[in-house]
C-alpha atoms as a PDB file:
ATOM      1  CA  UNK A   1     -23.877 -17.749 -19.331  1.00  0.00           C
ATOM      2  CA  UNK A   2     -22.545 -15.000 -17.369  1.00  0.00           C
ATOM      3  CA  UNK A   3     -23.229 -14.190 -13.495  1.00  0.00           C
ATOM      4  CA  UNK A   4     -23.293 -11.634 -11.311  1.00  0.00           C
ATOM      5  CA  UNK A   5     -22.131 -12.338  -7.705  1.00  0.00           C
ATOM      6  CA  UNK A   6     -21.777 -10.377  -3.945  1.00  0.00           C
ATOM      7  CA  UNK A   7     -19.407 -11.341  -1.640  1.00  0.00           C
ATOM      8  CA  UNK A   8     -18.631 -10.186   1.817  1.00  0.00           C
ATOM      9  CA  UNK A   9     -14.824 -10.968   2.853  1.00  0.00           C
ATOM     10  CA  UNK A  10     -12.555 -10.171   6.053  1.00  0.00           C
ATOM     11  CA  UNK A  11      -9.341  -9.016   4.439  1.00  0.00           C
ATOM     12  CA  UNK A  12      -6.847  -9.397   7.045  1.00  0.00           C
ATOM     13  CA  UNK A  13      -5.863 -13.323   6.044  1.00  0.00           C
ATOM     14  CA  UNK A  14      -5.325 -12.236   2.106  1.00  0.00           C
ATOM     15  CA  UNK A  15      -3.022 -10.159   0.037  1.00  0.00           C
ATOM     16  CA  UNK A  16      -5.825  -8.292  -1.287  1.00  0.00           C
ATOM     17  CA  UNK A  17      -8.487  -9.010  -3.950  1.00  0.00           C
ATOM     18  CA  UNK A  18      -6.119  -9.477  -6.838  1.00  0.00           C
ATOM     19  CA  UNK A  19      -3.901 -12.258  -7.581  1.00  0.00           C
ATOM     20  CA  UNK A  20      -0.293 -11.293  -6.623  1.00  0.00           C
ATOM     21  CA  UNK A  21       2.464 -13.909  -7.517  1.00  0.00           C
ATOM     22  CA  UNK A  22       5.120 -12.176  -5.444  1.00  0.00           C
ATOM     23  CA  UNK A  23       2.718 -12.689  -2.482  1.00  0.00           C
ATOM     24  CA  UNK A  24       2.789 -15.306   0.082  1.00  0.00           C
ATOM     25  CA  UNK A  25      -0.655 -14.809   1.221  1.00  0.00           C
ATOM     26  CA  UNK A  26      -3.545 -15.878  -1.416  1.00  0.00           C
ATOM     27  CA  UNK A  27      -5.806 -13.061  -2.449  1.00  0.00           C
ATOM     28  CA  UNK A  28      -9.485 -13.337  -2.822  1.00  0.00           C
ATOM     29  CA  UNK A  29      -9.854 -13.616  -6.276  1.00  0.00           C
ATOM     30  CA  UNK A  30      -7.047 -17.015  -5.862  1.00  0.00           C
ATOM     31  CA  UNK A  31     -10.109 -18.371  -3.193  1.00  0.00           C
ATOM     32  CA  UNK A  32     -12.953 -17.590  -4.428  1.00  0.00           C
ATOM     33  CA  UNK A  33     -11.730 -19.210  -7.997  1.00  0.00           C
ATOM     34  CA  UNK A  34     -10.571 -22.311  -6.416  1.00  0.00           C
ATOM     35  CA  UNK A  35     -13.357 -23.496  -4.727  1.00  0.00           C
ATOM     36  CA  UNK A  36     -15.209 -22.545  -8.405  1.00  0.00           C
ATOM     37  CA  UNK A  37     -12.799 -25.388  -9.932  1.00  0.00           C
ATOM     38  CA  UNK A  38     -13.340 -28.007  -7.351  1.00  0.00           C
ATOM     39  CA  UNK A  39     -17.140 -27.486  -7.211  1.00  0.00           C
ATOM     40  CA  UNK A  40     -17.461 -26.832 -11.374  1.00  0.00           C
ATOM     41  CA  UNK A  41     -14.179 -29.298 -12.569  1.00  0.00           C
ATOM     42  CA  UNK A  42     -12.667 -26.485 -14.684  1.00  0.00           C
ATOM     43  CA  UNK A  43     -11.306 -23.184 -14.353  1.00  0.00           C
ATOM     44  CA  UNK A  44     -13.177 -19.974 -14.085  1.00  0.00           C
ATOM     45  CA  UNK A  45     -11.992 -16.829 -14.058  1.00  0.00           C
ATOM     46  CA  UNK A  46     -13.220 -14.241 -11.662  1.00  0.00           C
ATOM     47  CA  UNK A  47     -13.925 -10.315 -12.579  1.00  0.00           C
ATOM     48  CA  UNK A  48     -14.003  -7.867  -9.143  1.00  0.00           C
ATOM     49  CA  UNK A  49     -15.835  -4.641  -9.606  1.00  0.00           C
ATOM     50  CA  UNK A  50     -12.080  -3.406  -8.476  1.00  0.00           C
ATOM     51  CA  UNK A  51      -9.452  -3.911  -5.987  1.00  0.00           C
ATOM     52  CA  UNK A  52      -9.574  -3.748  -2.738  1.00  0.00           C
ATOM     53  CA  UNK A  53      -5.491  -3.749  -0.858  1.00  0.00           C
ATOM     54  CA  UNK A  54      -4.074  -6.143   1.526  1.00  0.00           C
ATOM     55  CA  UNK A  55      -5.935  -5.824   4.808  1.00  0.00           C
ATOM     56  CA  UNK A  56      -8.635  -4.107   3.112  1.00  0.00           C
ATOM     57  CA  UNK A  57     -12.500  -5.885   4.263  1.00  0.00           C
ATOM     58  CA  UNK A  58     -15.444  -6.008   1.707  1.00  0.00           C
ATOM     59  CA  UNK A  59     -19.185  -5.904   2.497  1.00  0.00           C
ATOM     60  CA  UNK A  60     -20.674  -5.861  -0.465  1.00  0.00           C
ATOM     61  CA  UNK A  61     -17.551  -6.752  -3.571  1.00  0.00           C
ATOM     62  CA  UNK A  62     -19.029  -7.573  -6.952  1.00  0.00           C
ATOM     63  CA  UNK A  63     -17.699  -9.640  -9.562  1.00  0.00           C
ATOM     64  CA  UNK A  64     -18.868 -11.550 -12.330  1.00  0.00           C
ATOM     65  CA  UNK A  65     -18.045 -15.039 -14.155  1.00  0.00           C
ATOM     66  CA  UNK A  66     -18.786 -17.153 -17.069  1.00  0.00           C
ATOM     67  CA  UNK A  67     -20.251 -20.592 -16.798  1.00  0.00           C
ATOM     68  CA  UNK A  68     -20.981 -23.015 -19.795  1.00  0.00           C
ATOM     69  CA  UNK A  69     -24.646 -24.208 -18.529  1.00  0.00           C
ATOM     70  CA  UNK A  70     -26.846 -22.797 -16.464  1.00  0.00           C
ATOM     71  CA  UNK A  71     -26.151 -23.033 -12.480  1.00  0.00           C
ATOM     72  CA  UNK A  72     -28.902 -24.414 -10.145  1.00  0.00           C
ATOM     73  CA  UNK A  73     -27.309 -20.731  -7.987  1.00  0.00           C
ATOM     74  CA  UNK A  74     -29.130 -22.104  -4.321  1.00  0.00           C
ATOM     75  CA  UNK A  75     -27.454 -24.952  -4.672  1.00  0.00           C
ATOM     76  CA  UNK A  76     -24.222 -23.560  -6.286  1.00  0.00           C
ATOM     77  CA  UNK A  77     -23.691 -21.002  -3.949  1.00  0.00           C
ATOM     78  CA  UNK A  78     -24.258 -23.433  -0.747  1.00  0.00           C
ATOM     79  CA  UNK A  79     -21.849 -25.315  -1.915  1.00  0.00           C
ATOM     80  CA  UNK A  80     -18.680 -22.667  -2.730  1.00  0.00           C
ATOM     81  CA  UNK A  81     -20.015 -21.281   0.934  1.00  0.00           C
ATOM     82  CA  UNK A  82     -19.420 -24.675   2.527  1.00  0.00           C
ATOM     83  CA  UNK A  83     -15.835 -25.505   0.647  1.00  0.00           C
ATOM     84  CA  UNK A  84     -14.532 -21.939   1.006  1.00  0.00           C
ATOM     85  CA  UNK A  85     -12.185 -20.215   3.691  1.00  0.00           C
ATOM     86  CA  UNK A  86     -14.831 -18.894   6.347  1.00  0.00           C
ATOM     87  CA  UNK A  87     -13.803 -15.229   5.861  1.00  0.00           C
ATOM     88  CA  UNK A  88     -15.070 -15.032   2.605  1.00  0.00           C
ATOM     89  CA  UNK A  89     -18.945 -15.234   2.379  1.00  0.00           C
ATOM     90  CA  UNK A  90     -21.384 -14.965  -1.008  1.00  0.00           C
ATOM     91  CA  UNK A  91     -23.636 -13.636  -0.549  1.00  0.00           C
ATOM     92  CA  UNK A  92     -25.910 -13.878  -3.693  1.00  0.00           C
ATOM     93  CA  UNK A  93     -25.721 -15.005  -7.362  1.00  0.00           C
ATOM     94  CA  UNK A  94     -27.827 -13.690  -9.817  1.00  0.00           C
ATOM     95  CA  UNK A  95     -27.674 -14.007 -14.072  1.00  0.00           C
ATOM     96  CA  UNK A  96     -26.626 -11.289 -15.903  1.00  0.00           C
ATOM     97  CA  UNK A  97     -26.972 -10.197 -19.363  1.00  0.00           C
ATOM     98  CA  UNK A  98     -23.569 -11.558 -21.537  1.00  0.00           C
ATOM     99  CA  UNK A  99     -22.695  -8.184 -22.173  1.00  0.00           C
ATOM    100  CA  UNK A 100     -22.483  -7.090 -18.382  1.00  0.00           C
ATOM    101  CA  UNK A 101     -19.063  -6.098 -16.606  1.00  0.00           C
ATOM    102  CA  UNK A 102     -18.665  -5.804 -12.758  1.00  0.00           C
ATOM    103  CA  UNK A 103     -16.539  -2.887 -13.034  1.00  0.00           C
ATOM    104  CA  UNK A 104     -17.489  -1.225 -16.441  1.00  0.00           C
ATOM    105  CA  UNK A 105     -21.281  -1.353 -15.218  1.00  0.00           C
ATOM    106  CA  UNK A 106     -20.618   0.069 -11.989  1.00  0.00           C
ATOM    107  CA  UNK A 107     -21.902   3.224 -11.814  1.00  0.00           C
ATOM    108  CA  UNK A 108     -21.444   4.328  -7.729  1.00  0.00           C
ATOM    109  CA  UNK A 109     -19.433   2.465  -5.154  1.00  0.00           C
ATOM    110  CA  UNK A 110     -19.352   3.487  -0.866  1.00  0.00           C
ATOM    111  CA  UNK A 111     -16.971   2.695   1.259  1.00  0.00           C
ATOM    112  CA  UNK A 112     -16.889   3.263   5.046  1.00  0.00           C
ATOM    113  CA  UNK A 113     -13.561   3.527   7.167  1.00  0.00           C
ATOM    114  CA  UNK A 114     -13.941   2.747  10.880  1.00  0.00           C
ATOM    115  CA  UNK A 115     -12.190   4.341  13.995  1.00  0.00           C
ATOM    116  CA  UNK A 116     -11.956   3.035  17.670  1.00  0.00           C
ATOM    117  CA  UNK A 117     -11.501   6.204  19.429  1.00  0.00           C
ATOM    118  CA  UNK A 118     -10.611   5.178  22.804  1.00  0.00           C
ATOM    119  CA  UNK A 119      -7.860   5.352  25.011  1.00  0.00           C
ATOM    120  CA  UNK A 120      -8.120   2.122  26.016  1.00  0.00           C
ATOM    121  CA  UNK A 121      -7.522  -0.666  23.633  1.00  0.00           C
ATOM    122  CA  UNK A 122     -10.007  -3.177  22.244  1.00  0.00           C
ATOM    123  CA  UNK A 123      -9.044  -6.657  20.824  1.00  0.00           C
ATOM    124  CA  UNK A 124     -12.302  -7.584  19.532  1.00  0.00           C
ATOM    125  CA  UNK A 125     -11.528  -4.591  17.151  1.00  0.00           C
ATOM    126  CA  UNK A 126      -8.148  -5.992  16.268  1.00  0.00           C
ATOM    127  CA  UNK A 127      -7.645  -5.763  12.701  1.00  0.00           C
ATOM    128  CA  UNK A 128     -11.408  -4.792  12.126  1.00  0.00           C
ATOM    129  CA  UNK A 129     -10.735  -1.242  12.596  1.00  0.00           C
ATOM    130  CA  UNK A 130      -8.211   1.414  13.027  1.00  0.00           C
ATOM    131  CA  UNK A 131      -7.840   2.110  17.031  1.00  0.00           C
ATOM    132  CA  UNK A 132      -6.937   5.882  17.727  1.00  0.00           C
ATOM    133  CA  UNK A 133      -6.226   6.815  21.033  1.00  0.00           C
ATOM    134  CA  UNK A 134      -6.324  10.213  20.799  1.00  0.00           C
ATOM    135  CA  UNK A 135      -9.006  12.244  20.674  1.00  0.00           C
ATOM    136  CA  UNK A 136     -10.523  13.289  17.418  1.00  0.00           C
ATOM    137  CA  UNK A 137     -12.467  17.098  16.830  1.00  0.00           C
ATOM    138  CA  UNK A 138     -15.437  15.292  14.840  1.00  0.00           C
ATOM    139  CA  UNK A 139     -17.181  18.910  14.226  1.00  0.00           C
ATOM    140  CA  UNK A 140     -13.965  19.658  12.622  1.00  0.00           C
ATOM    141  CA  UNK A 141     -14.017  16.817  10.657  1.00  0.00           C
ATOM    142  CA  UNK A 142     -17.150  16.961   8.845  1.00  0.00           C
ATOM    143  CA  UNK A 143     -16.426  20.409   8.230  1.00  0.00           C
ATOM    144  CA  UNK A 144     -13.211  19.515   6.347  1.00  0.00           C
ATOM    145  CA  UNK A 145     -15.023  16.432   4.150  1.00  0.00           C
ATOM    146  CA  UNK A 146     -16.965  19.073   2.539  1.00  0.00           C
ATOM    147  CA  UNK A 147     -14.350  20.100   0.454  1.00  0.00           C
ATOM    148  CA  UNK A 148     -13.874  16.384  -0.992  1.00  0.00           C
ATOM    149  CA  UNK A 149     -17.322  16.907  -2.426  1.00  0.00           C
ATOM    150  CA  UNK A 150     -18.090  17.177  -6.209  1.00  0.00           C
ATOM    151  CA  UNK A 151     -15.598  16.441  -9.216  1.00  0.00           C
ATOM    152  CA  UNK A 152     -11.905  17.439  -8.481  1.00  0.00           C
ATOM    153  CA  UNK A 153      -8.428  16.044  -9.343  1.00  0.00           C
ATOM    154  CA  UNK A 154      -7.514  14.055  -6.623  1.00  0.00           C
ATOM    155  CA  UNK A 155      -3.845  13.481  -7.850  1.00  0.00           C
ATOM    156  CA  UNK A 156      -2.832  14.945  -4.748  1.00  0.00           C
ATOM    157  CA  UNK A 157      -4.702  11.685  -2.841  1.00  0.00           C
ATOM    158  CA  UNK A 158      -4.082   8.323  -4.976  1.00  0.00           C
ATOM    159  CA  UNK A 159      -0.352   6.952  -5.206  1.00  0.00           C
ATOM    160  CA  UNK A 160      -1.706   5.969  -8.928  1.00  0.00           C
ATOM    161  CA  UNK A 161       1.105   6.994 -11.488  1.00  0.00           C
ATOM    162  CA  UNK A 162      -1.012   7.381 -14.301  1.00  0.00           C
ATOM    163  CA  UNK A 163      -4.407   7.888 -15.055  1.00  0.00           C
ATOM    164  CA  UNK A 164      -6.623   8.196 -18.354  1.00  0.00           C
ATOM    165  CA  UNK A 165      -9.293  10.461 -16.392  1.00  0.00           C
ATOM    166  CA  UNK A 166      -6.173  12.765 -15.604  1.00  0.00           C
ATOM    167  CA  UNK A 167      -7.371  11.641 -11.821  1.00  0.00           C
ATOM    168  CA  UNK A 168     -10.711  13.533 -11.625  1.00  0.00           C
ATOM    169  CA  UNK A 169     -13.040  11.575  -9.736  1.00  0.00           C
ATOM    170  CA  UNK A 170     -16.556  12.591  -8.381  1.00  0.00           C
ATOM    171  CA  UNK A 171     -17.674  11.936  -4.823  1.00  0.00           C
ATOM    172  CA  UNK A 172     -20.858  12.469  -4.600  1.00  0.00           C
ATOM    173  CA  UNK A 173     -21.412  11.654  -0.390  1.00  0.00           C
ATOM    174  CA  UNK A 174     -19.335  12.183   2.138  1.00  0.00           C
ATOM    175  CA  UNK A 175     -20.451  11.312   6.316  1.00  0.00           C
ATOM    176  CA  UNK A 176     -18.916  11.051   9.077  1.00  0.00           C
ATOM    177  CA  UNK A 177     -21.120   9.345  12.308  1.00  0.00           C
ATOM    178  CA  UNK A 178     -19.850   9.088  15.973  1.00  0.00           C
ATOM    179  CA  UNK A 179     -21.944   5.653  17.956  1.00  0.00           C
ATOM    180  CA  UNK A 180     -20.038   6.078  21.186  1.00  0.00           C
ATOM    181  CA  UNK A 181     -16.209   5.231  20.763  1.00  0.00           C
ATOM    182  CA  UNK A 182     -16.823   4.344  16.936  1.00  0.00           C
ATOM    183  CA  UNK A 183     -16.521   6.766  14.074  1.00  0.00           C
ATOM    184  CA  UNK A 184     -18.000   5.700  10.844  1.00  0.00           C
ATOM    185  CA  UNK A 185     -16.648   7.459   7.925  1.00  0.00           C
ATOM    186  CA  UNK A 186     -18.971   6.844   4.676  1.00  0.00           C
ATOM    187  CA  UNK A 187     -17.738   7.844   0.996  1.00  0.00           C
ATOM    188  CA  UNK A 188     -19.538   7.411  -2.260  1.00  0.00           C
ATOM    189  CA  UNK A 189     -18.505   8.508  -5.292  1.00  0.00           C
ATOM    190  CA  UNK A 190     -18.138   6.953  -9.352  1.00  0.00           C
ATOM    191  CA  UNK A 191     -15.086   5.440  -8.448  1.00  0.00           C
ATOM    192  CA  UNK A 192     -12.162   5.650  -6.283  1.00  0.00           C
ATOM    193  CA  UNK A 193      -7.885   5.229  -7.454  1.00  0.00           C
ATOM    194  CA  UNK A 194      -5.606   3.616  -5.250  1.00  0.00           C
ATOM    195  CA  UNK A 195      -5.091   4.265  -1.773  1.00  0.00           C
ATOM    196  CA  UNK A 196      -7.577   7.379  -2.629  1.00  0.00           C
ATOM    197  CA  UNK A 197     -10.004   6.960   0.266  1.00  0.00           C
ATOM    198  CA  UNK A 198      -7.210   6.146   2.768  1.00  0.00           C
ATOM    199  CA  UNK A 199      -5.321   9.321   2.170  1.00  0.00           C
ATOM    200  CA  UNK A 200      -9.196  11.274   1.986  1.00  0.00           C
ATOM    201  CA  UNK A 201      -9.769   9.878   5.671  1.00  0.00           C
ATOM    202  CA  UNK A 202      -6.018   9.665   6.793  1.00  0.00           C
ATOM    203  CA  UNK A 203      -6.203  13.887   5.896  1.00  0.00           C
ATOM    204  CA  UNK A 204      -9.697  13.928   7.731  1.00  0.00           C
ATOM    205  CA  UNK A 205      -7.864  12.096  10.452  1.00  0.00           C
ATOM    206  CA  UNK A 206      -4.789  14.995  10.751  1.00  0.00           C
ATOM    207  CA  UNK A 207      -7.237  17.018  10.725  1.00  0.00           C
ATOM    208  CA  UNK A 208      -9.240  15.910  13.908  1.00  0.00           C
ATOM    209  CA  UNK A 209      -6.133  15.813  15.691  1.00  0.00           C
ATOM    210  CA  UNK A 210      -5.450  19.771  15.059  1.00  0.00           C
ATOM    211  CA  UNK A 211      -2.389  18.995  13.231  1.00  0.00           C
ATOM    212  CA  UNK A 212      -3.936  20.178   9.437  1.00  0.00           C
ATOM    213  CA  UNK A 213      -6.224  22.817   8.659  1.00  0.00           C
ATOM    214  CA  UNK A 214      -8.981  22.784   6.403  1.00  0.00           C
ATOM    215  CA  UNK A 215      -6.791  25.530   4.346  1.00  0.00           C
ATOM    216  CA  UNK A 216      -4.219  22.810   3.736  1.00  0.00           C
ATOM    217  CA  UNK A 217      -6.925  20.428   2.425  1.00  0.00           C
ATOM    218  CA  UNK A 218      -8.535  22.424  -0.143  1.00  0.00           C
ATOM    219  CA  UNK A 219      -4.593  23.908  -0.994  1.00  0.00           C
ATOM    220  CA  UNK A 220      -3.581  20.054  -1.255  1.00  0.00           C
ATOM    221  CA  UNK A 221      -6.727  19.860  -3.185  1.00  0.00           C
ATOM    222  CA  UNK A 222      -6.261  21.954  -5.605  1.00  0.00           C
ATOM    223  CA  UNK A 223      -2.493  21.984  -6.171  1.00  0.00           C
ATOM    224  CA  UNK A 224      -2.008  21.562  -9.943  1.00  0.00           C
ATOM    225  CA  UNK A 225       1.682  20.149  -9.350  1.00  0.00           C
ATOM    226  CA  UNK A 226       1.700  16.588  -8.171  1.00  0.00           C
ATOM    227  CA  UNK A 227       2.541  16.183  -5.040  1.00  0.00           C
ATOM    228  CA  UNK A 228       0.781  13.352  -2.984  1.00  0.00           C
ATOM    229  CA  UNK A 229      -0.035  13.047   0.924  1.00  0.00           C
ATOM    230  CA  UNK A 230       1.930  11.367   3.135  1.00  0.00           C
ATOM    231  CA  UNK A 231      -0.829  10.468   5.406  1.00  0.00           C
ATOM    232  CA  UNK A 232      -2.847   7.490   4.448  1.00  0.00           C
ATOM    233  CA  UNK A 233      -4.951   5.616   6.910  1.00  0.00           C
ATOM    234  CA  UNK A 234      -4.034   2.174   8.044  1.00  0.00           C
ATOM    235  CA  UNK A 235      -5.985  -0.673   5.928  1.00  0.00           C
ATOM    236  CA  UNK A 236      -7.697  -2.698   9.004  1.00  0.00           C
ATOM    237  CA  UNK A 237     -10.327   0.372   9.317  1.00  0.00           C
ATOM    238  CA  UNK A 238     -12.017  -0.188   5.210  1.00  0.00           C
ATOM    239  CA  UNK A 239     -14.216  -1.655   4.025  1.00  0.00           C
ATOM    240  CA  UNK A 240     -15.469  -1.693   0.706  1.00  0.00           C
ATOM    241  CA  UNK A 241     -19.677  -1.443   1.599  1.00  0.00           C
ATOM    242  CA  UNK A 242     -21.479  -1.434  -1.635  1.00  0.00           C
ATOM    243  CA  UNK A 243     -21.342  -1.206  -5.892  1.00  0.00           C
ATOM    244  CA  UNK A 244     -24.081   0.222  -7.270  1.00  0.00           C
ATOM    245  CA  UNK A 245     -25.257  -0.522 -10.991  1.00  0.00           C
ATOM    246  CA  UNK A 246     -27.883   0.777 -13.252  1.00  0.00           C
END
């Protein structure tokens, strides 16, 4: 019987969602599928909708599993919530047809990156969100995400080596939100490569500080010779906020 679960996690503790045997750290997947064993008395593998990096938070991460009998999931999920590390939370269970897949099924996925734009420092953002002290043009800004819209190659913005799409991706919304000193930075699209939304708002960030121009975007954008940014955003600031299926 297969199952479909959502999980909230705070990333900072982990070496990302994979498992990673030249880490130190455990990743998610490692967590999440040991307190599976102790509560089910076998092994059971975990399948993520995708990765999310090191440092990278989760509001919404999908994955599925298989299970041999059917799970009473209220009681099943109180339990792995009870016996596992309290920055990972699930959220809900639900059962899935046996042909489902948590990333093959996903048709949309958003993520939102968060800035502290202060001068002043804030430690109950520490590690929650990426703390800029300068000033950011947000006008500037949203003008600039514009150009991210629709299908393009973004080979220019993933450090993937390879890819069988030939690194066309479509993003189909792109927002950018100022609550006082925060700055919410929301990105959907049918899926996103490595390190691709970091360099899209680490670009977006350059660009609020004057030191890009929106000409450099779209010329970065549609350069047909690989050449990828050097400016990624740190990891503390993402979070992975939602997969979509049909």
């Amino acid at each position: 019987m297969r199952y479909l679960a959502i999980c909230k996690y705070k990333g900072t503790s982990f070496c990302g969602w994979q498992k990673q045997s030249e880490s130190k750290l455990p990743s998610i997947q490692d967590e999440i599928e040991r307190v599976f064993k102790r509560i089910l008395n076998k092994e059971v593998k975990i399948y993520g909708s995708g990765r999310t990096d090191a440092g990278v938070h989760a509001l919404g991460q999908t994955f599925h599993f298989d299970v041999d009998k059917e799970l009473d999931i209220f009681k099943f999920k109180h339990g792995v919530n009870e016996l596992i590390s309290p920055d990972v939370v699930i959220l809900s269970i639900t059962k899935v047809n046996d042909d489902f897949h948590a990333r093959f099924n996903a048709i949309s996925k958003t993520y939102v990156y968060k800035i502290v734009n202060t001068p002043n420092y804030d430690p109950f953002y520490d590690h929650l969100a990426y703390q800029l002290k300068q000033p950011l043009d947000i006008k500037l800004m949203k003008k600039a995400a514009k150009i991210f819209l629709g299908e393009h190659n973004f080979q220019n913005f993933t450090s993937k080596e390879e890819d069988d799409k030939n690194f066309v991706r479509l993003i189909s919304k792109i927002k950018i939100n100022k609550q006082k000193d925060v700055i919410l930075i929301s990105l959907t699209g049918n899926g996103f490569m490595r390190y691709m939304v970091r360099m899209i708002v680490g670009n977006l960030i350059q660009v609020g500080l004057g030191k890009l121009t929106i000409e450099n975007l779209k010329e970065n954008l549609e350069n047909k010779q690989r050449k990828p940014s050097s400016y990624k955003a740190p990891s503390d600031g993402l979070y992975l906020k939602e997969v979509c299926y049909k």
